[in-house]
Protein backbone atom coordinates (compact mmCIF):
# COMPACT_ATOMS: atom_id res chain seq x y z
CA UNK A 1 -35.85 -75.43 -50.93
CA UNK A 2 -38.79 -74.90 -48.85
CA UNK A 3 -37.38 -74.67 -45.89
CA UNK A 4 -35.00 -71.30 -47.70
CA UNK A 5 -39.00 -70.23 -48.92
CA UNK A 6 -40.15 -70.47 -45.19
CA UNK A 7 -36.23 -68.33 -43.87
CA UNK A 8 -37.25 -65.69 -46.58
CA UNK A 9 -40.93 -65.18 -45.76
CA UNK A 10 -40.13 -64.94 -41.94
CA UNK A 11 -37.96 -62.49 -42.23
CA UNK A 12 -39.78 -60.47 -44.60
CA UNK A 13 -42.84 -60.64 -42.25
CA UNK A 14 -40.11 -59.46 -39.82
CA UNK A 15 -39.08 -56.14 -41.54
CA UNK A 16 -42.89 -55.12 -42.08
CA UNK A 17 -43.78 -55.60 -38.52
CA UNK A 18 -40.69 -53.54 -37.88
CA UNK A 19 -41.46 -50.65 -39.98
CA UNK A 20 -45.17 -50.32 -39.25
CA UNK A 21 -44.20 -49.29 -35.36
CA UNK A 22 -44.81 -45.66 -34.33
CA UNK A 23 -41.41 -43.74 -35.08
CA UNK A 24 -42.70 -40.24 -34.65
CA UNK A 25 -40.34 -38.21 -32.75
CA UNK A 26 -41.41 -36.73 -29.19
CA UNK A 27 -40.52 -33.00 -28.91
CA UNK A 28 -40.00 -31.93 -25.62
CA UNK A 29 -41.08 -28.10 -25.06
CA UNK A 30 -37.78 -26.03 -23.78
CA UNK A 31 -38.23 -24.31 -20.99
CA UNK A 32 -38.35 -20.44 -20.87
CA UNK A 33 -35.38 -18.70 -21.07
CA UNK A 34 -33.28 -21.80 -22.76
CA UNK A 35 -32.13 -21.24 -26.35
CA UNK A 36 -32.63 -24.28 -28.40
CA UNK A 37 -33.65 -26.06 -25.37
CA UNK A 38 -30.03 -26.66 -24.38
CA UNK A 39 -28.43 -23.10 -23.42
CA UNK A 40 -30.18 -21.44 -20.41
CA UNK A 41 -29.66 -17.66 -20.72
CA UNK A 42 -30.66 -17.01 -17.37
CA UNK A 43 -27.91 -19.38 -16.10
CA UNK A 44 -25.29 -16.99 -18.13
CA UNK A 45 -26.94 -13.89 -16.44
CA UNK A 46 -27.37 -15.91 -12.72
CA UNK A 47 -23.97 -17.99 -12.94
CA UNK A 48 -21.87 -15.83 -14.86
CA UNK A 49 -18.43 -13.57 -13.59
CA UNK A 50 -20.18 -10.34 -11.71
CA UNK A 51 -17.86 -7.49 -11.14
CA UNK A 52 -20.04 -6.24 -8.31
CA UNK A 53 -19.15 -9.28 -6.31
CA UNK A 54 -15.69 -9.01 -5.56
CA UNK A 55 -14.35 -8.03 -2.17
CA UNK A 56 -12.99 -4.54 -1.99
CA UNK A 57 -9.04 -4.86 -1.76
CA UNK A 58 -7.33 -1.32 -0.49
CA UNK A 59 -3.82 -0.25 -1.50
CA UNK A 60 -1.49 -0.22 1.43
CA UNK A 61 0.51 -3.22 1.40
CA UNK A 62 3.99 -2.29 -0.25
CA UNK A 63 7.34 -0.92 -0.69
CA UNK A 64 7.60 2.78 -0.58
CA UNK A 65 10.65 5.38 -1.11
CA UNK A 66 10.16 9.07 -0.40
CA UNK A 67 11.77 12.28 0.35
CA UNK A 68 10.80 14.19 3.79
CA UNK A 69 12.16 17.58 5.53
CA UNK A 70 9.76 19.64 7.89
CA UNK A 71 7.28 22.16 7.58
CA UNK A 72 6.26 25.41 10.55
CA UNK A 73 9.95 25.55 12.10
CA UNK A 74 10.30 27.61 15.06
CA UNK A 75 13.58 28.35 17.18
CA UNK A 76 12.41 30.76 18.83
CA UNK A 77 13.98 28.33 21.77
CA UNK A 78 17.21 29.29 20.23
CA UNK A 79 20.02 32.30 19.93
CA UNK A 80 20.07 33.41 16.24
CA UNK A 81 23.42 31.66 15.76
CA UNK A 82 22.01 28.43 15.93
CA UNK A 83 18.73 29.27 13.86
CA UNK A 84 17.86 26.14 11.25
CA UNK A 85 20.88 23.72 12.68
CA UNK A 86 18.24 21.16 11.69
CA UNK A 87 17.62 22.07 8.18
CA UNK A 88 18.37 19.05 5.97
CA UNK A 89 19.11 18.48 2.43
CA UNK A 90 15.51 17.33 1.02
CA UNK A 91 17.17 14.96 -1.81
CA UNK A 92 19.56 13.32 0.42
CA UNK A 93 16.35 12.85 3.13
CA UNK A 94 14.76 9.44 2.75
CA UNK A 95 12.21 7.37 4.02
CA UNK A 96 11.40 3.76 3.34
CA UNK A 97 7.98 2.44 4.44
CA UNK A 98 7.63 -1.25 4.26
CA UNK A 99 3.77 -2.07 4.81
CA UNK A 100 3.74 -5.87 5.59
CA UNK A 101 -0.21 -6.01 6.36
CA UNK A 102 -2.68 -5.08 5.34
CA UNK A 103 -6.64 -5.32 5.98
CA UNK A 104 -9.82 -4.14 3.89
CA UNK A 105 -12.97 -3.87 4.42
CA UNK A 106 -16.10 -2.70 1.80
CA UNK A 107 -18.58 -0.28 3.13
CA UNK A 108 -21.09 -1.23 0.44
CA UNK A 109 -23.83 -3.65 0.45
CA UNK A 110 -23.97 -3.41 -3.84
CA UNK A 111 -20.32 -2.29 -4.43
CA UNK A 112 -17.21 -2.93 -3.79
CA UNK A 113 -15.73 0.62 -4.88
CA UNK A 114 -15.55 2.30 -0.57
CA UNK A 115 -13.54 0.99 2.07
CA UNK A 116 -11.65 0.97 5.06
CA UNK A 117 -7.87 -0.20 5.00
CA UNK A 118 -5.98 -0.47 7.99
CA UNK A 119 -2.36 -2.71 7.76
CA UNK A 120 0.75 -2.74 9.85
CA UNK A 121 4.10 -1.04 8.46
CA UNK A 122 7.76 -0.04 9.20
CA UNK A 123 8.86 3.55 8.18
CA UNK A 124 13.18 3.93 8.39
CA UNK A 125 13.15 8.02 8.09
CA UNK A 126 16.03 9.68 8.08
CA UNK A 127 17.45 13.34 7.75
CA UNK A 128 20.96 14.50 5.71
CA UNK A 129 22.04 17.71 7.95
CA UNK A 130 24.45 20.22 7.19
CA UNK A 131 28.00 18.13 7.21
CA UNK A 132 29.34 19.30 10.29
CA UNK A 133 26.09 19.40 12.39
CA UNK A 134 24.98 17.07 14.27
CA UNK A 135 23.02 16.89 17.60
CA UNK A 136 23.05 15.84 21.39
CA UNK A 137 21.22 16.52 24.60
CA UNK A 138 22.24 18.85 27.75
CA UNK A 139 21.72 18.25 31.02
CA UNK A 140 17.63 19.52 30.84
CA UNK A 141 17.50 17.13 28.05
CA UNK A 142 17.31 19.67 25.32
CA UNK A 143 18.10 19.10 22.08
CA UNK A 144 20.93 21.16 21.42
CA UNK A 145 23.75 21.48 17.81
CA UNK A 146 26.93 19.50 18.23
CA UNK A 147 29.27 20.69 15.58
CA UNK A 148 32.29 17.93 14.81
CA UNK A 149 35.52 18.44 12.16
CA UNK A 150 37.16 15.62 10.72
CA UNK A 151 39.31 15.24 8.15
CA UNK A 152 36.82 15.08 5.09
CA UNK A 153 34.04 13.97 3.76
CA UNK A 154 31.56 14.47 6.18
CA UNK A 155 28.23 13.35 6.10
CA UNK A 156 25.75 13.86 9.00
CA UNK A 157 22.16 11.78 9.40
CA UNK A 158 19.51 11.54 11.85
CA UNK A 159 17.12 8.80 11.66
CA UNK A 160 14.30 6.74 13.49
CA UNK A 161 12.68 3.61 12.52
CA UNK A 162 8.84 3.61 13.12
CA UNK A 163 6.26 0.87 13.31
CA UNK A 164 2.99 2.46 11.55
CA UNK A 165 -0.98 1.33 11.92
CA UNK A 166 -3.19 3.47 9.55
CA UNK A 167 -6.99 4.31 9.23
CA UNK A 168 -7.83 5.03 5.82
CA UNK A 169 -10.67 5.82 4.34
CA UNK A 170 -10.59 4.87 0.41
CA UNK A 171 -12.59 5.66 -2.59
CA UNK A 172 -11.93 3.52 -6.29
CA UNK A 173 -13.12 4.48 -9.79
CA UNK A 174 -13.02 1.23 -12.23
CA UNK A 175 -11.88 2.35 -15.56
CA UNK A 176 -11.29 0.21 -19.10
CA UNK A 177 -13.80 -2.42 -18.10
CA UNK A 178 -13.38 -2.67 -14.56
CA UNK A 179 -10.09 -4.51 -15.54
CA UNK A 180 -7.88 -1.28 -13.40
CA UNK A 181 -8.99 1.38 -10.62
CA UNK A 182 -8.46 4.93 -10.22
CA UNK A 183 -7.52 5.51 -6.68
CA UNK A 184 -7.68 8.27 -3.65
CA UNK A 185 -7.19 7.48 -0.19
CA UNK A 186 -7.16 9.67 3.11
CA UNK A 187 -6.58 9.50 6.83
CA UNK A 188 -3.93 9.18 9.76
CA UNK A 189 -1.21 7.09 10.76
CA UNK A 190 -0.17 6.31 14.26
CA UNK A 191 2.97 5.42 14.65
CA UNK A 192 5.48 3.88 17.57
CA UNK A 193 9.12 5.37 17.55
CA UNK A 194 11.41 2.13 17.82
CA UNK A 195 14.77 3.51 18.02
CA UNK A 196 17.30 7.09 17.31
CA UNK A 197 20.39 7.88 16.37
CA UNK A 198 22.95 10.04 14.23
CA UNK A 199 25.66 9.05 12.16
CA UNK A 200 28.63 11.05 10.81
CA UNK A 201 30.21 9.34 8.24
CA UNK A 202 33.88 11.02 7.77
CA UNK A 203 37.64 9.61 6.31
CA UNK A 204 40.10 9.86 8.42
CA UNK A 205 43.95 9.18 7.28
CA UNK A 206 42.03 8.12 3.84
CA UNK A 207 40.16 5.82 5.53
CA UNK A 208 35.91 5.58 5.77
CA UNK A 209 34.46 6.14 9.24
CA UNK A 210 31.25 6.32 10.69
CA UNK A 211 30.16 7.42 14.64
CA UNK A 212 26.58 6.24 15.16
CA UNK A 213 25.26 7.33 18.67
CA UNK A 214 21.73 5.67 19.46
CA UNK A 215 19.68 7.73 21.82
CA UNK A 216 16.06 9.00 21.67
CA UNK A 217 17.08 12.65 21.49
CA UNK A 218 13.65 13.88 23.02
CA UNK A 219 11.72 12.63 20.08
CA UNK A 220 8.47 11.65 20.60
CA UNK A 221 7.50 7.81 21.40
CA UNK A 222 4.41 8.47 19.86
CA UNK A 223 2.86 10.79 16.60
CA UNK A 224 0.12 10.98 14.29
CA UNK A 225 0.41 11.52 10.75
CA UNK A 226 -2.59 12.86 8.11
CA UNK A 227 -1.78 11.06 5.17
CA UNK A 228 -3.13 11.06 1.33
CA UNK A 229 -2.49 8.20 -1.31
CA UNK A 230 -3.51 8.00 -4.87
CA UNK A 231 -2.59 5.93 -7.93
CA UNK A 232 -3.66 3.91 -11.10
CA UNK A 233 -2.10 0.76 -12.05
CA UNK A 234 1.64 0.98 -11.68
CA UNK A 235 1.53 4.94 -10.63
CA UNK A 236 1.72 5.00 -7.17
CA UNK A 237 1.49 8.31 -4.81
CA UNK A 238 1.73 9.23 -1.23
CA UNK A 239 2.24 12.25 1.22
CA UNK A 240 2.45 12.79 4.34
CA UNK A 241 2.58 15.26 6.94
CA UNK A 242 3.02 14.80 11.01
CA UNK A 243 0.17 16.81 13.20
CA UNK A 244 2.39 17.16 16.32
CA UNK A 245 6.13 18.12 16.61
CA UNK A 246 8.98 16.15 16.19
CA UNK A 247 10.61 16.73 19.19
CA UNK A 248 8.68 16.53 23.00
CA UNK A 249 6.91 20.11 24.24
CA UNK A 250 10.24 22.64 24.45
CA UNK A 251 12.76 20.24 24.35
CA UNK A 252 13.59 20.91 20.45
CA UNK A 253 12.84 23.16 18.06
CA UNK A 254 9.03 23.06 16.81
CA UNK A 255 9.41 20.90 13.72
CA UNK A 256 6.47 19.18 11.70
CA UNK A 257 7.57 16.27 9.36
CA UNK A 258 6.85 15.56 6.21
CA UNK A 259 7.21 13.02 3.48
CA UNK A 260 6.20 12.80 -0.13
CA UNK A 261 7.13 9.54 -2.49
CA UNK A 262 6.20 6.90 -4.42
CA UNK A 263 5.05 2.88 -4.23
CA UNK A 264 7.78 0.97 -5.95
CA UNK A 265 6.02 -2.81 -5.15
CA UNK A 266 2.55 -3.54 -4.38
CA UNK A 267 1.45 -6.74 -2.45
């Protein structure tokens, strides 16, 4: 019995010693700036997503389809009866522009909404001429009109493939919360002919046929193109216009090319 007395007074002693010890709670001062002292609002201001600081990305890299024809034609090279044996159907004219790379670079210290683009492309251009006309070089190496019959069905082309480096200078508007970009872009293209040629395609005893003739048909190796481009989101416009002749210095008729289009696939 006593020893159950002497249990039961120990451990009563035990629970007053207990509670008699300082349990006052320690506040510890938040900071300034923290909410609550556990939410820093300058780390949401400091760490948080900041528009300002993404790189400026350009809008060349793509898939393009366009129409061209040309613009300031002069024969004055020519007689009269062979005035406009160039002139092509503009709906039936195509160009494709494949721009594989493509380069930016921000002008802006604080922004990210001027730039420089610069990329590497391949244009395929081609021309739909009048059925029967096609063309060929004389002995000078003037461009002169060929004129073939076949049976029916004749369709005439001349194209050129071109590898294209532009300088563009571009300028972007952020609309609906910076989530898309307005878009307007200007400058030239330089551009390497890499190969010629013209194509009728004909039937003959009911049967398709095509004579392709490669040759560079006294078109320039080299040309310069002013250029303009503008879009938003998935509205995508470009034109084009050449600033010297198609064909080398009286060797052809004076002919400046053109091409208007749009971006069907951005990169």
């Amino acid at each position: 019995m006593k020893r159950i007395f002497f249990l039961f007074l120990a451990t009563i002693t035990t629970l007053l010693a207990y509670s008699q010890e300082n349990d006052s709670i320690i506040v510890v001062k938040s900071p300034a700036g923290r909410l609550s002292g556990l939410i820093d609002i300058q780390d949401l201001v400091n760490e948080g997503f900041n528009y300002w600081d993404e790189e400026f990305e350009g809008h060349w890299a793509g898939v393009e389809l366009g129409v061209n024809s040309f613009i300031k034609s002069d024969y004055s090279l020519y007689p009269a009866a062979e005035n406009n044996f160039l002139e092509n159907n503009l709906l039936l004219s195509n160009v494709l522009n494949i721009n594989v790379l493509q380069y930016s670079k921000g002008l802006q210290q604080t922004r990210n909404t001027i730039g420089l683009v610069t990329g590497i492309g391949l244009s395929l251009q081609s021309y739909h001429l009048n059925s029967n006309t096609t063309i060929e070089l004389d002995e000078n190496r003037k461009v002169i009109p060929q004129t073939l019959f076949f049976d029916s069905n004749q369709k005439s082309k001349l194209s050129s493939v071109y590898l294209e480096v532009p300088l563009l200078v571009e300028f972007q508007i952020p609309v609906s919360h910076f989530a898309n970009r307005v878009y307007f872009s200007a400058g030239i293209i330089g551009s390497k002919r890499l190969e010629t040629h013209t194509k009728i395609k004909y039937r003959k005893n009911g049967e398709r046929q095509k004579l392709k003739s490669p040759g560079d048909y006294s078109i320039r190796d080299f040309k310069v193109s002013g250029t303009i481009r503008m879009g938003y989101r998935w509205i995508n416009l470009f034109a084009s216009c050449d600033v010297v002749p198609l064909f080398e210095d009286r060797r052809g008729p004076e002919l400046y090319p053109f091409t208007v289009g749009i971006k069907l696939i951005s990169f």
